[in-house]
PDB file of N, CA and C in Angstrom:
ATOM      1  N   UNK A   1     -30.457 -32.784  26.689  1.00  0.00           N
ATOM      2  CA  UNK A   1     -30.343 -31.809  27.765  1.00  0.00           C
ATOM      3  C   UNK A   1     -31.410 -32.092  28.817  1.00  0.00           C
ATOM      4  N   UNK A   2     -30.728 -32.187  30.249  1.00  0.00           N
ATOM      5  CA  UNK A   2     -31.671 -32.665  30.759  1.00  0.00           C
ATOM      6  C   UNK A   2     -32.714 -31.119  31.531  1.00  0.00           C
ATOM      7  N   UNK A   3     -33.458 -31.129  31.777  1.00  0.00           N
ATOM      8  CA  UNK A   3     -34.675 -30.115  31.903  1.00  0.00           C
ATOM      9  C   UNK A   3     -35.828 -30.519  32.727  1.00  0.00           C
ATOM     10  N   UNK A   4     -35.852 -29.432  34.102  1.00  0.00           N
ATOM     11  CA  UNK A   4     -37.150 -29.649  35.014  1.00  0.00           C
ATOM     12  C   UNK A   4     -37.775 -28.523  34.736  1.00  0.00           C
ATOM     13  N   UNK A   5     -39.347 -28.473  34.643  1.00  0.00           N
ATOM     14  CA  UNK A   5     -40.149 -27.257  34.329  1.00  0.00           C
ATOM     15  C   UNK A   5     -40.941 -27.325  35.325  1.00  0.00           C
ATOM     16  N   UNK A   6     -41.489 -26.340  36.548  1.00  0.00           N
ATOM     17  CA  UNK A   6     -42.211 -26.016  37.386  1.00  0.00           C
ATOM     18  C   UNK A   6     -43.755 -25.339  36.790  1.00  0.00           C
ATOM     19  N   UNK A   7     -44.693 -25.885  37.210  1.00  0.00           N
ATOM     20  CA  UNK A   7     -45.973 -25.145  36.681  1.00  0.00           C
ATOM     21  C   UNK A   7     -46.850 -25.036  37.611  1.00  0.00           C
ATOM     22  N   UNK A   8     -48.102 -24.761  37.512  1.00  0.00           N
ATOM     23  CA  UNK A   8     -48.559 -24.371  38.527  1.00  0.00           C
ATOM     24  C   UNK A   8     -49.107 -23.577  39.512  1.00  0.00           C
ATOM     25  N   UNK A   9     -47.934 -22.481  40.045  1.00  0.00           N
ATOM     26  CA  UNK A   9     -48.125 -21.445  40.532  1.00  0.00           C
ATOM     27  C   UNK A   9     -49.148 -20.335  40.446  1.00  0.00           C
ATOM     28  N   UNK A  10     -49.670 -20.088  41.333  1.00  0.00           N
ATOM     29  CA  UNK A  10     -50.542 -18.800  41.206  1.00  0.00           C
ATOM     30  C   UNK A  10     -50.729 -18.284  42.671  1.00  0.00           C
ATOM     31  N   UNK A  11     -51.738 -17.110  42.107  1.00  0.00           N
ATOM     32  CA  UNK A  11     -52.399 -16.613  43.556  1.00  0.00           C
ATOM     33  C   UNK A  11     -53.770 -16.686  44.308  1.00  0.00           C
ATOM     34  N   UNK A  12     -53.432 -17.507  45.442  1.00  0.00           N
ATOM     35  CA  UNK A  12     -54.438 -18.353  45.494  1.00  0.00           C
ATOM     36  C   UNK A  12     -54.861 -17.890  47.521  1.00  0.00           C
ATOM     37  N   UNK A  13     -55.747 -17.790  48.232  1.00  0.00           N
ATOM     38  CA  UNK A  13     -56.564 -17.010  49.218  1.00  0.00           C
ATOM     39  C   UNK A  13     -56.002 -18.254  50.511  1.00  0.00           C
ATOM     40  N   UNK A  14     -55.984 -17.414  51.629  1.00  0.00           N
ATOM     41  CA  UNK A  14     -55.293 -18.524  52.548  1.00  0.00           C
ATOM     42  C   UNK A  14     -56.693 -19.377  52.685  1.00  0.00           C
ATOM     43  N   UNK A  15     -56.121 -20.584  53.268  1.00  0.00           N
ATOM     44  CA  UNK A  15     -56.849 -21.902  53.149  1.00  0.00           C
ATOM     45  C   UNK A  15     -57.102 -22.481  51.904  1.00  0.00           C
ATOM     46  N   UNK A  16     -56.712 -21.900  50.658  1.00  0.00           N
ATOM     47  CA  UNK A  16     -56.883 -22.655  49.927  1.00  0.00           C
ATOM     48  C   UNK A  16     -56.229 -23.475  49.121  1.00  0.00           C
ATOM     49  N   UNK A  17     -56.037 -24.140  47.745  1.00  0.00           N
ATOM     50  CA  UNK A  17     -55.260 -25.345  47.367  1.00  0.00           C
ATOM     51  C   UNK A  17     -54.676 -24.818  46.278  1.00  0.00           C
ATOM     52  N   UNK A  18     -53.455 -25.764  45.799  1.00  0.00           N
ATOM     53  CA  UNK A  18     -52.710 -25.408  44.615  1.00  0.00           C
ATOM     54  C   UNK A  18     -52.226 -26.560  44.666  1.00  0.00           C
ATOM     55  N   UNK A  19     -51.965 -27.162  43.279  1.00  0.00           N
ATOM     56  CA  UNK A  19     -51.272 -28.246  43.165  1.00  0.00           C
ATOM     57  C   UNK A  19     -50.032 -27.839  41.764  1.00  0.00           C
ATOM     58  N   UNK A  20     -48.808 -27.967  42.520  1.00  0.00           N
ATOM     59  CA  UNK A  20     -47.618 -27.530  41.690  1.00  0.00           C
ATOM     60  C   UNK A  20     -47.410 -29.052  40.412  1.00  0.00           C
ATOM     61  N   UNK A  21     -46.844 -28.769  39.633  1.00  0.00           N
ATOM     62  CA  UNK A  21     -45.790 -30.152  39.014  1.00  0.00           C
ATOM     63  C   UNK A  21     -44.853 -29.670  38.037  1.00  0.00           C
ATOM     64  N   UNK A  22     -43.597 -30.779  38.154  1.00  0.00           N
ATOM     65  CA  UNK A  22     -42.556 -30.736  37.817  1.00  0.00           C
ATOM     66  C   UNK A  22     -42.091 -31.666  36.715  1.00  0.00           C
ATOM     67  N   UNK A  23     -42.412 -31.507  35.487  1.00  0.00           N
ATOM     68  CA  UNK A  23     -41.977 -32.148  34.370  1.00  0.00           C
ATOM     69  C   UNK A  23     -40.716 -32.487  34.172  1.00  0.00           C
ATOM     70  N   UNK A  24     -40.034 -33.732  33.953  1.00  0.00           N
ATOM     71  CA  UNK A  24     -38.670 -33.442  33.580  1.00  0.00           C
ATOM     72  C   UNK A  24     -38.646 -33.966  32.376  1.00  0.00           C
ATOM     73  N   UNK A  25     -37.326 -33.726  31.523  1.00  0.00           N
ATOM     74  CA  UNK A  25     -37.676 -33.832  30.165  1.00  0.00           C
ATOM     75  C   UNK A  25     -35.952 -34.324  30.293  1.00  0.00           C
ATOM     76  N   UNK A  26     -35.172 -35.137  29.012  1.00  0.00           N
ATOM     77  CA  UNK A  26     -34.133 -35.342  28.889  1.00  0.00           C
ATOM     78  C   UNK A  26     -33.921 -36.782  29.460  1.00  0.00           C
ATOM     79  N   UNK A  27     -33.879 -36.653  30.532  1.00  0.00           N
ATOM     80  CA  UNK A  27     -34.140 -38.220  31.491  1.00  0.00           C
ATOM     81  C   UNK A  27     -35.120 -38.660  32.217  1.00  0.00           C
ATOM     82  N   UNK A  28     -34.774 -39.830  32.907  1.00  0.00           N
ATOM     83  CA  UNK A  28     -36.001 -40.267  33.470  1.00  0.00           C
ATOM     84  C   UNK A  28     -35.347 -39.883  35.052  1.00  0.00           C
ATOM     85  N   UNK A  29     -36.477 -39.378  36.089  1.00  0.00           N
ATOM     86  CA  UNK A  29     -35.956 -39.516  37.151  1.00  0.00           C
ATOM     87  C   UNK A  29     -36.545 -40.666  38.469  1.00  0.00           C
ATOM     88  N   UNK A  30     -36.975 -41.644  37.570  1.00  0.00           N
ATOM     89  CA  UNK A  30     -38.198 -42.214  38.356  1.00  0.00           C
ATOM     90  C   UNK A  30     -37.139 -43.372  39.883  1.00  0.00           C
ATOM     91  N   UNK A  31     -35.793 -43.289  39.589  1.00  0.00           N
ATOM     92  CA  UNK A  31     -35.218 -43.755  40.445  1.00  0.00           C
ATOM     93  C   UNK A  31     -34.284 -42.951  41.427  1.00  0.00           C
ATOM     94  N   UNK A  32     -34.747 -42.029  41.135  1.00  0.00           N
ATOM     95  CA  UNK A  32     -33.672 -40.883  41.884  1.00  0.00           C
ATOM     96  C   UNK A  32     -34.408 -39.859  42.648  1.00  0.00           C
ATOM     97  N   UNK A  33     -33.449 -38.830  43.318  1.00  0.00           N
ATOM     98  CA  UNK A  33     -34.413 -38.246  44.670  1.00  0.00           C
ATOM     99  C   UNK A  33     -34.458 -37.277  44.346  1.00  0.00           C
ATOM    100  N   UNK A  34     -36.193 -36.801  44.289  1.00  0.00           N
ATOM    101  CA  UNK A  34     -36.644 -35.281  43.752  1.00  0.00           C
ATOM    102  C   UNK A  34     -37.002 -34.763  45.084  1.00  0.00           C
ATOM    103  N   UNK A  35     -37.406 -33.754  44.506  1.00  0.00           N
ATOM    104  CA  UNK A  35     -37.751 -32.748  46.191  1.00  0.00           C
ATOM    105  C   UNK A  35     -38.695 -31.138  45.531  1.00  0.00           C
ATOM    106  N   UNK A  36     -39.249 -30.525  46.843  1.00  0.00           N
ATOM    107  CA  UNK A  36     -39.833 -29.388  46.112  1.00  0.00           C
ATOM    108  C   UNK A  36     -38.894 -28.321  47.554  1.00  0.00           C
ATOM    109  N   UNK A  37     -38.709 -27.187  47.115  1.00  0.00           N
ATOM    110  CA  UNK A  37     -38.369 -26.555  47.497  1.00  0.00           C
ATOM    111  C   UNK A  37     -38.369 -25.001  47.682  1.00  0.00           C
ATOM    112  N   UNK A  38     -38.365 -24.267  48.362  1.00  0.00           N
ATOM    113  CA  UNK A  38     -38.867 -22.508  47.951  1.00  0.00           C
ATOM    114  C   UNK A  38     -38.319 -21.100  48.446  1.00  0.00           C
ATOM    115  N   UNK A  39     -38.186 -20.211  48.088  1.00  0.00           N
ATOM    116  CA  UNK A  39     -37.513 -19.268  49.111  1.00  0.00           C
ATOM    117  C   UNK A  39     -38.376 -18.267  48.436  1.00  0.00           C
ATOM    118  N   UNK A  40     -38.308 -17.759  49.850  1.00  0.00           N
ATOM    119  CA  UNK A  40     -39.563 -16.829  49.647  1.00  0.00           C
ATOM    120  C   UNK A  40     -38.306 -15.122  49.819  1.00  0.00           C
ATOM    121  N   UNK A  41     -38.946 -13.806  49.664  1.00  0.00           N
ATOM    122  CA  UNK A  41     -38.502 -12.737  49.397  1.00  0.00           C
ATOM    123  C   UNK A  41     -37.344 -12.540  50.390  1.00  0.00           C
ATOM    124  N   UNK A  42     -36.018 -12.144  50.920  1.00  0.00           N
ATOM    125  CA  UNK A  42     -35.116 -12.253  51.715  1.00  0.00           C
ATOM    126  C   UNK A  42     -34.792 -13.030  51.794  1.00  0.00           C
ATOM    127  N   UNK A  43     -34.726 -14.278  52.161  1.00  0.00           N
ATOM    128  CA  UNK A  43     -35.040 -15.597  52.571  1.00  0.00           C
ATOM    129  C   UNK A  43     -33.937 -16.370  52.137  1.00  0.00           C
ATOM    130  N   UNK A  44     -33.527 -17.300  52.700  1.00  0.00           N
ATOM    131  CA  UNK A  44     -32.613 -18.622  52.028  1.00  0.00           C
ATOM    132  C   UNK A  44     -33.733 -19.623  51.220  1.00  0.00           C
ATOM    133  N   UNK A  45     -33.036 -20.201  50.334  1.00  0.00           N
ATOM    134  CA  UNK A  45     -34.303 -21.411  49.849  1.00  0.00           C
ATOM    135  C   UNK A  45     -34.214 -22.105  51.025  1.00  0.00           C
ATOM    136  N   UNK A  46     -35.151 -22.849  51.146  1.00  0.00           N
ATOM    137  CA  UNK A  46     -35.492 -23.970  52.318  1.00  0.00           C
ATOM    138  C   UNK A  46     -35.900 -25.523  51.582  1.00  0.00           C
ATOM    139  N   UNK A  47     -36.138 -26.569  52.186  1.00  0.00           N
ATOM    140  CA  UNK A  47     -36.702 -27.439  51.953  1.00  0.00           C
ATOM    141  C   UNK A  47     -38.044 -27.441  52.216  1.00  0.00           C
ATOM    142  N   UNK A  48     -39.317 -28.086  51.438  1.00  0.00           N
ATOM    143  CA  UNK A  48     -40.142 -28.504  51.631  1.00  0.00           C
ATOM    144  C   UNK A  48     -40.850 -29.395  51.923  1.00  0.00           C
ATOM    145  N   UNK A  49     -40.501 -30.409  50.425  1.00  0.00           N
ATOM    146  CA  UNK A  49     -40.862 -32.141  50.277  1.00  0.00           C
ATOM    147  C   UNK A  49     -39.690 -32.996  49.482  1.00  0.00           C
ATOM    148  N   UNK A  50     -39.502 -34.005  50.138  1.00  0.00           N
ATOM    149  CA  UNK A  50     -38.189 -34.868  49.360  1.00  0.00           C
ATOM    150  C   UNK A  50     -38.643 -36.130  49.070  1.00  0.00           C
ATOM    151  N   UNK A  51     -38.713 -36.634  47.845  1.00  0.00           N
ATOM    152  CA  UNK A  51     -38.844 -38.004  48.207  1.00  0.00           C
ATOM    153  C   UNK A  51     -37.655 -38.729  47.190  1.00  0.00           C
ATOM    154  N   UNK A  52     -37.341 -39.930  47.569  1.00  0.00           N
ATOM    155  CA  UNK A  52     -35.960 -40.740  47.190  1.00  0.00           C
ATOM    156  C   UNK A  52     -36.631 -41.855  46.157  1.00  0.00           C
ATOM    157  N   UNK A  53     -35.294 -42.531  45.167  1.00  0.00           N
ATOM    158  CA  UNK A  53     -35.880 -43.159  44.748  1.00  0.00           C
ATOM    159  C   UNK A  53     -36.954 -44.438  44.908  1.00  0.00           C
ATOM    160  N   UNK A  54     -36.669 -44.478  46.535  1.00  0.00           N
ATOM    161  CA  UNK A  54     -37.262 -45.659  47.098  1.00  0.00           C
ATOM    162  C   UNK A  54     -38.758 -45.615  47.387  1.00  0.00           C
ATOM    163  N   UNK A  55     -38.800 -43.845  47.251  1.00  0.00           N
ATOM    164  CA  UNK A  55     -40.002 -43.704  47.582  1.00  0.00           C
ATOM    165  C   UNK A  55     -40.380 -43.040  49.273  1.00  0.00           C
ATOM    166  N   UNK A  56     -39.332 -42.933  49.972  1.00  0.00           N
ATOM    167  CA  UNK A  56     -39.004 -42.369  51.156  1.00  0.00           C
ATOM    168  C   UNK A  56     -39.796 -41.284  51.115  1.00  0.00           C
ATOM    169  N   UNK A  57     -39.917 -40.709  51.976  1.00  0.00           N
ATOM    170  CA  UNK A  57     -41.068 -39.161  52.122  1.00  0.00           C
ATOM    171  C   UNK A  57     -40.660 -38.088  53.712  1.00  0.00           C
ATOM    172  N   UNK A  58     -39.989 -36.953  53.176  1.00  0.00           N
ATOM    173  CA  UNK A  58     -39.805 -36.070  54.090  1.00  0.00           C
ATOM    174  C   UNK A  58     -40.745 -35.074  53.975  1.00  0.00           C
ATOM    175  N   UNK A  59     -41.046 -33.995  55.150  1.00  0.00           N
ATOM    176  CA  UNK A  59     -41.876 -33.166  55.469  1.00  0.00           C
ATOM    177  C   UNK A  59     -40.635 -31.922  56.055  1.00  0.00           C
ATOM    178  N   UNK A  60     -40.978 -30.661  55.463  1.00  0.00           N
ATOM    179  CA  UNK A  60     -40.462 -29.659  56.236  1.00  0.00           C
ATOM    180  C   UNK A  60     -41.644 -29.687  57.323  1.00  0.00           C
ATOM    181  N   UNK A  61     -41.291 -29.427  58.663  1.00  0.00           N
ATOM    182  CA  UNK A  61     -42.080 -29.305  59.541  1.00  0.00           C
ATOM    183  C   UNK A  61     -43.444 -28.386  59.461  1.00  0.00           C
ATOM    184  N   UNK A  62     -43.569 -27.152  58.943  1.00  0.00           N
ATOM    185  CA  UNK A  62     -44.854 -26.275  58.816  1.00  0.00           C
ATOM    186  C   UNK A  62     -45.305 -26.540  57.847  1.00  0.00           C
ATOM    187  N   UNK A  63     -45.297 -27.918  56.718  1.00  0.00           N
ATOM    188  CA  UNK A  63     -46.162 -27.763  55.709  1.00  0.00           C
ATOM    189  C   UNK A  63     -46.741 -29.729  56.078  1.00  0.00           C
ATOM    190  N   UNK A  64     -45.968 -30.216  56.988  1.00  0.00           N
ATOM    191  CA  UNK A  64     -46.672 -31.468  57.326  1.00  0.00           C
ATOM    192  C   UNK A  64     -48.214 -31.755  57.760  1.00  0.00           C
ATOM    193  N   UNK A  65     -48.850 -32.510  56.897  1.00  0.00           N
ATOM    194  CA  UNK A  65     -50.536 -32.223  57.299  1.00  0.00           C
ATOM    195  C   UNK A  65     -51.329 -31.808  56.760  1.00  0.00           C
ATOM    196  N   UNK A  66     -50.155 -30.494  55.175  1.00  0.00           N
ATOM    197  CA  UNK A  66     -50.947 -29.729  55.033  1.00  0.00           C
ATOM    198  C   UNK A  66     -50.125 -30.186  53.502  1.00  0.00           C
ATOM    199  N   UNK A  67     -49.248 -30.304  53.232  1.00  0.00           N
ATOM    200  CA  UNK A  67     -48.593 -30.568  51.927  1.00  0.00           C
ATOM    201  C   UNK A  67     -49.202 -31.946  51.052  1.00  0.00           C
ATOM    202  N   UNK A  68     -48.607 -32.487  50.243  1.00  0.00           N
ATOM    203  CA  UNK A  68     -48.300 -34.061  49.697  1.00  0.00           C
ATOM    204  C   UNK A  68     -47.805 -33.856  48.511  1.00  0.00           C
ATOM    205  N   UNK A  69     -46.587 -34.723  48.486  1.00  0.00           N
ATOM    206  CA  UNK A  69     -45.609 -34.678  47.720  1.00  0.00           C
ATOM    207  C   UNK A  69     -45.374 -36.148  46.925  1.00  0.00           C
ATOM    208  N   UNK A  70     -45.806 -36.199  45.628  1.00  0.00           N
ATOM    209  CA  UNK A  70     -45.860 -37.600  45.190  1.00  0.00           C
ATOM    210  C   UNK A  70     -45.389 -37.549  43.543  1.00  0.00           C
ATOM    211  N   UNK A  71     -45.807 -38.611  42.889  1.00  0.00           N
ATOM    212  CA  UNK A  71     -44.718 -38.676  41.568  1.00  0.00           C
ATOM    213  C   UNK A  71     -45.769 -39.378  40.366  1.00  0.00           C
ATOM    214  N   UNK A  72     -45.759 -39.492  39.284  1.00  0.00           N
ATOM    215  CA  UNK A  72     -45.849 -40.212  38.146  1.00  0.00           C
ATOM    216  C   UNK A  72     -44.820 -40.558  37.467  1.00  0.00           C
ATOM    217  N   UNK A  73     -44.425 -41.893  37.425  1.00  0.00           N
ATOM    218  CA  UNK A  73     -43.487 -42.406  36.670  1.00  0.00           C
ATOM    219  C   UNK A  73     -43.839 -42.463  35.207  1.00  0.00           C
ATOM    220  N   UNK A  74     -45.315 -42.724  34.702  1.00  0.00           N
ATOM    221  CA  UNK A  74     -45.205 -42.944  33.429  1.00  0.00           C
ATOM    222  C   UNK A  74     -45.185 -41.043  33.147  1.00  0.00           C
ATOM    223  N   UNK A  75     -45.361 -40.324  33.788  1.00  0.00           N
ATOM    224  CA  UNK A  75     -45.593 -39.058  32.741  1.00  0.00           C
ATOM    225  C   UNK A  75     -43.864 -38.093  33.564  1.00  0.00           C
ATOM    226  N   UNK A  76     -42.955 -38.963  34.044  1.00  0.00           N
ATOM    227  CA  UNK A  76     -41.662 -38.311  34.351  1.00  0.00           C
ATOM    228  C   UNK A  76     -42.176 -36.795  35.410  1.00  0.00           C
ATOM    229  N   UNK A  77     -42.909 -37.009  36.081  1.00  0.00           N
ATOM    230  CA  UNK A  77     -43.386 -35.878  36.573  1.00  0.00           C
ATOM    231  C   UNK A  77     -43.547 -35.719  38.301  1.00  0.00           C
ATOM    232  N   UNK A  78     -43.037 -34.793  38.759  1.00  0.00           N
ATOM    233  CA  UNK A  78     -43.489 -34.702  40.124  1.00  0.00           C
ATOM    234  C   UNK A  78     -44.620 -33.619  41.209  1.00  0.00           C
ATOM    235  N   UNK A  79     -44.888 -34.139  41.489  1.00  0.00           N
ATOM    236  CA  UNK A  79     -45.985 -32.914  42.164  1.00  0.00           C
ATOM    237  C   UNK A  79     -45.993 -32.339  43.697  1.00  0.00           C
ATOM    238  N   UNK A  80     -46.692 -31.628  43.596  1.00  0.00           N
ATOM    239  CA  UNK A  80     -46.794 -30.918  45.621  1.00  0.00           C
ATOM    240  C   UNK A  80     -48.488 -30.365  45.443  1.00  0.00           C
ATOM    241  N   UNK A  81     -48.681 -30.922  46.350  1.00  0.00           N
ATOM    242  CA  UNK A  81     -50.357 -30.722  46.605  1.00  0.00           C
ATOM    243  C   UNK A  81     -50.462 -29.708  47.650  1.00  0.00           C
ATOM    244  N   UNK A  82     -50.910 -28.690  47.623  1.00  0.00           N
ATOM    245  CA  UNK A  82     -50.856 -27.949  48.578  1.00  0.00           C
ATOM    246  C   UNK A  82     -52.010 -27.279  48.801  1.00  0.00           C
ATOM    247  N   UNK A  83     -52.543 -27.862  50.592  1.00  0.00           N
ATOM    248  CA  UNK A  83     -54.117 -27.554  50.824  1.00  0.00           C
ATOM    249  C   UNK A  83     -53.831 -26.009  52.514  1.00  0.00           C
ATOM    250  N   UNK A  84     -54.771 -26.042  52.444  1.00  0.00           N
ATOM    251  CA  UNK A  84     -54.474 -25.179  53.628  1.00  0.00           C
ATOM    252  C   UNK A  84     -53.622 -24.295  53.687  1.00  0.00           C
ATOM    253  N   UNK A  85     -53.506 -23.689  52.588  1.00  0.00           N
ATOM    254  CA  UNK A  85     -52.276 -22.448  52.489  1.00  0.00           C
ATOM    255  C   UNK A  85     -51.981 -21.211  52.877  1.00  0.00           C
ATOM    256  N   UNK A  86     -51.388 -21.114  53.779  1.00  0.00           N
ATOM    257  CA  UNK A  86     -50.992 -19.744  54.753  1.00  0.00           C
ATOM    258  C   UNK A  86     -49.902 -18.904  54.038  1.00  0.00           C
ATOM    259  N   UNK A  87     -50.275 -17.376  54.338  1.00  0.00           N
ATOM    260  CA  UNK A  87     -49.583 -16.147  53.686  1.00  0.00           C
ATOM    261  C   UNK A  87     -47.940 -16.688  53.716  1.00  0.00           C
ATOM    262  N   UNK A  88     -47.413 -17.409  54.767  1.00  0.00           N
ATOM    263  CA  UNK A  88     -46.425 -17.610  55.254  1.00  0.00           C
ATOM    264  C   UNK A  88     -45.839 -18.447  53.863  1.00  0.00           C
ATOM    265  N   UNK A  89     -46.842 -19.688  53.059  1.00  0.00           N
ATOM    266  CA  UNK A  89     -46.446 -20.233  51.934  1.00  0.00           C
ATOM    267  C   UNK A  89     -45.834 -19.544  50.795  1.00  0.00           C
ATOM    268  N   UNK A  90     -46.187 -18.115  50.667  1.00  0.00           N
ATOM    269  CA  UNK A  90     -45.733 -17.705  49.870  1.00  0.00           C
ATOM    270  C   UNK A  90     -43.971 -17.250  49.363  1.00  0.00           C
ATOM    271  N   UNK A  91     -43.902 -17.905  48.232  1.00  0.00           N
ATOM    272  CA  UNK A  91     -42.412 -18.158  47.770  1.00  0.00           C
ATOM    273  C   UNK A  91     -42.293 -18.797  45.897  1.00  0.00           C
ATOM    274  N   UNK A  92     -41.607 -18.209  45.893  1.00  0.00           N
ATOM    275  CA  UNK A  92     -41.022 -19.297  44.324  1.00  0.00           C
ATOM    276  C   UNK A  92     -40.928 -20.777  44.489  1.00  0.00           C
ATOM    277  N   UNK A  93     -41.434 -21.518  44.108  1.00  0.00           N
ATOM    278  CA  UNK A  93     -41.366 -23.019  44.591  1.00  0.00           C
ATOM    279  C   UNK A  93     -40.278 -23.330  43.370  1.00  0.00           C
ATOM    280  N   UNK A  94     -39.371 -24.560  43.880  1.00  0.00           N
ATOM    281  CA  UNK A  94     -38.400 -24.739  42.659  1.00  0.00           C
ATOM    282  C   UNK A  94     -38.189 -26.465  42.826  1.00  0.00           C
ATOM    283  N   UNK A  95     -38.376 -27.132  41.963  1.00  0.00           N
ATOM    284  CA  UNK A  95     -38.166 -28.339  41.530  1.00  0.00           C
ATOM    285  C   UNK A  95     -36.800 -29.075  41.371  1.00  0.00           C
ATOM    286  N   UNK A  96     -36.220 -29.984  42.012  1.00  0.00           N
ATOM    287  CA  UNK A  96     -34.915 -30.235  41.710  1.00  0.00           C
ATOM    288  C   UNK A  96     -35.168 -32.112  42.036  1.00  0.00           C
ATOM    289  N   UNK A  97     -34.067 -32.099  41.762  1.00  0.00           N
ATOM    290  CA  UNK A  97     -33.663 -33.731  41.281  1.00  0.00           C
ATOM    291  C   UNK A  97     -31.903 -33.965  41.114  1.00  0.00           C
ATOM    292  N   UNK A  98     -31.838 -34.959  41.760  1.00  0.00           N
ATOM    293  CA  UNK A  98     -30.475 -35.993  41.848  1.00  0.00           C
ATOM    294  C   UNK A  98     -30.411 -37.075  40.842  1.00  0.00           C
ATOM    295  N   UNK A  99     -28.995 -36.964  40.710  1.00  0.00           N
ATOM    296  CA  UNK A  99     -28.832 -38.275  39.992  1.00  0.00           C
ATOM    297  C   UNK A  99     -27.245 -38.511  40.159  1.00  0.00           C
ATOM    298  N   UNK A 100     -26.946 -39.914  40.771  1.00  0.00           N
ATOM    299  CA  UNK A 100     -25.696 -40.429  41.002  1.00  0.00           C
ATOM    300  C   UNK A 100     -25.420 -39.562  42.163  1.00  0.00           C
ATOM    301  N   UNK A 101     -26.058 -38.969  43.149  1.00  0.00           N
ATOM    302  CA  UNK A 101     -25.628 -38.317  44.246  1.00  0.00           C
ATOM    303  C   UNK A 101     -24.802 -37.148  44.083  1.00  0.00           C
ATOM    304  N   UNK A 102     -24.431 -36.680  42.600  1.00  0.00           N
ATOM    305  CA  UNK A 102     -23.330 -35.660  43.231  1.00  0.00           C
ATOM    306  C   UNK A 102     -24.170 -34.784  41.447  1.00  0.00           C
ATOM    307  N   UNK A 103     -24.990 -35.250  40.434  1.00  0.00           N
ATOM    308  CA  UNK A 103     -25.407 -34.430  39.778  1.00  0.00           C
ATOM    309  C   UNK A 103     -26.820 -33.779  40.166  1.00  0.00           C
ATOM    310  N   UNK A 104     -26.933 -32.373  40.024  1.00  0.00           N
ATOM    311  CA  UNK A 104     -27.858 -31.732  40.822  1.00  0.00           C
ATOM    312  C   UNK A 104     -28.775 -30.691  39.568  1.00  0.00           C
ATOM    313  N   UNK A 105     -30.115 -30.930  39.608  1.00  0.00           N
ATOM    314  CA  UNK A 105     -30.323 -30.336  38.478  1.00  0.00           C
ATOM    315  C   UNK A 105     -31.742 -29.489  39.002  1.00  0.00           C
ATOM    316  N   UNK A 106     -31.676 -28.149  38.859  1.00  0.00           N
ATOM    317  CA  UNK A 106     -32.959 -27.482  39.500  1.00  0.00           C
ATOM    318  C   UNK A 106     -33.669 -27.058  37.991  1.00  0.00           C
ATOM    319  N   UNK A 107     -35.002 -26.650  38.723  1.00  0.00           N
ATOM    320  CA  UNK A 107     -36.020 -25.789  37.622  1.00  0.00           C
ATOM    321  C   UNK A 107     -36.049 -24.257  37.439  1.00  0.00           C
ATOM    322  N   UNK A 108     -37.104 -23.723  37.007  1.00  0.00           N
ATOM    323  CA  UNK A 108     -36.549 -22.038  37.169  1.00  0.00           C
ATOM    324  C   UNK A 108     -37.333 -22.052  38.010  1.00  0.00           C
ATOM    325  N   UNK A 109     -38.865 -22.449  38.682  1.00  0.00           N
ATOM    326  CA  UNK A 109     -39.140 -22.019  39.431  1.00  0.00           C
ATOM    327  C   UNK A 109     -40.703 -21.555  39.213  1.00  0.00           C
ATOM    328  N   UNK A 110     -41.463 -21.416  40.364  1.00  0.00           N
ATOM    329  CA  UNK A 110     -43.080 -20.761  40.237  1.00  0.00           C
ATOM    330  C   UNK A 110     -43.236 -20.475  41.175  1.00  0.00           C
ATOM    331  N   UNK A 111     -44.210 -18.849  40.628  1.00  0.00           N
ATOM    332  CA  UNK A 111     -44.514 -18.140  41.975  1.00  0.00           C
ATOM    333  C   UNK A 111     -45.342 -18.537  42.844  1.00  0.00           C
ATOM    334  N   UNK A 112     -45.715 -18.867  44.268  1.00  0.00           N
ATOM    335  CA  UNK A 112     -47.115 -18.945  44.569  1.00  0.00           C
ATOM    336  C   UNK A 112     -47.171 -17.731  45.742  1.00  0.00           C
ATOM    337  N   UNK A 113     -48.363 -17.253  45.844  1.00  0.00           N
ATOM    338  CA  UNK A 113     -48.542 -15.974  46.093  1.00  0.00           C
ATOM    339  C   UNK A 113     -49.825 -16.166  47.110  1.00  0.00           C
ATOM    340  N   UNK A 114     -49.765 -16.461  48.243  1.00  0.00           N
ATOM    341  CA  UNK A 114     -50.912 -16.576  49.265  1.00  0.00           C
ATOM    342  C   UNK A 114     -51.487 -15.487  49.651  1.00  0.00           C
ATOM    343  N   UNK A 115     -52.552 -14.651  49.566  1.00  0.00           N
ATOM    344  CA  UNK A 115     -52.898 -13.438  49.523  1.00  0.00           C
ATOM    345  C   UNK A 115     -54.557 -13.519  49.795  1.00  0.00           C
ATOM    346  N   UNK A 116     -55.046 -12.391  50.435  1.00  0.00           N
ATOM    347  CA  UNK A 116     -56.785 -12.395  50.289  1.00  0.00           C
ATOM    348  C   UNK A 116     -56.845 -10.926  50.033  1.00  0.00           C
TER     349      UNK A 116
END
């Protein structure tokens, strides 16, 4: 069974850091395109960070500068570094991953909670 677990999350004071990661368990995703993603209270989920198996690297526009979105192949794992964090960050961050373009597999998800 394949399985992404989000960890991470907390509540953490604007300007400051959190670093999320995304375990996957079942398969490997080290050739396929993960991404971090979040929707915050009302909200549609949105995109955040994508990167492909090639290694490609997208930015949602308000977290460019301030994000980084990168991978470990030996530990099947993906991460989001997140420095400079504004109230606005706050959302469920959710972990997902492709495989063969049309299988789509998300995580449950972590809170992060930007607050002072």
């Amino acid at each position: 069974q394949v399985k992404l677990t989000e960890s991470g999350g907390d509540l953490v004071q604007p300007g400051g850091s959190l670093r999320l990661s995304c375990v996957a368990s079942g398969r490997r995703f080290n050739n396929n395109f993960m991404g971090w993603y979040r929707q915050a209270p009302g909200k549609q989920r949105e995109y955040v960070a994508t990167m492909t198996g090639a290694g490609s690297i997208n930015y949602a526009d308000d977290v460019k500068g301030r994000f980084t979105i990168s991978r470990d192949h030996a530990k099947n794992t993906l991460y989001l570094q997140m420095n400079s964090v504004k109230p606005s960050d706050t959302a469920v961050y959710y972990c997902k991953g492709v495989v063969g373009g049309d299988l789509v597999y998300w995580g449950q998800g972590t809170q992060v909670t930007v607050s002072s």
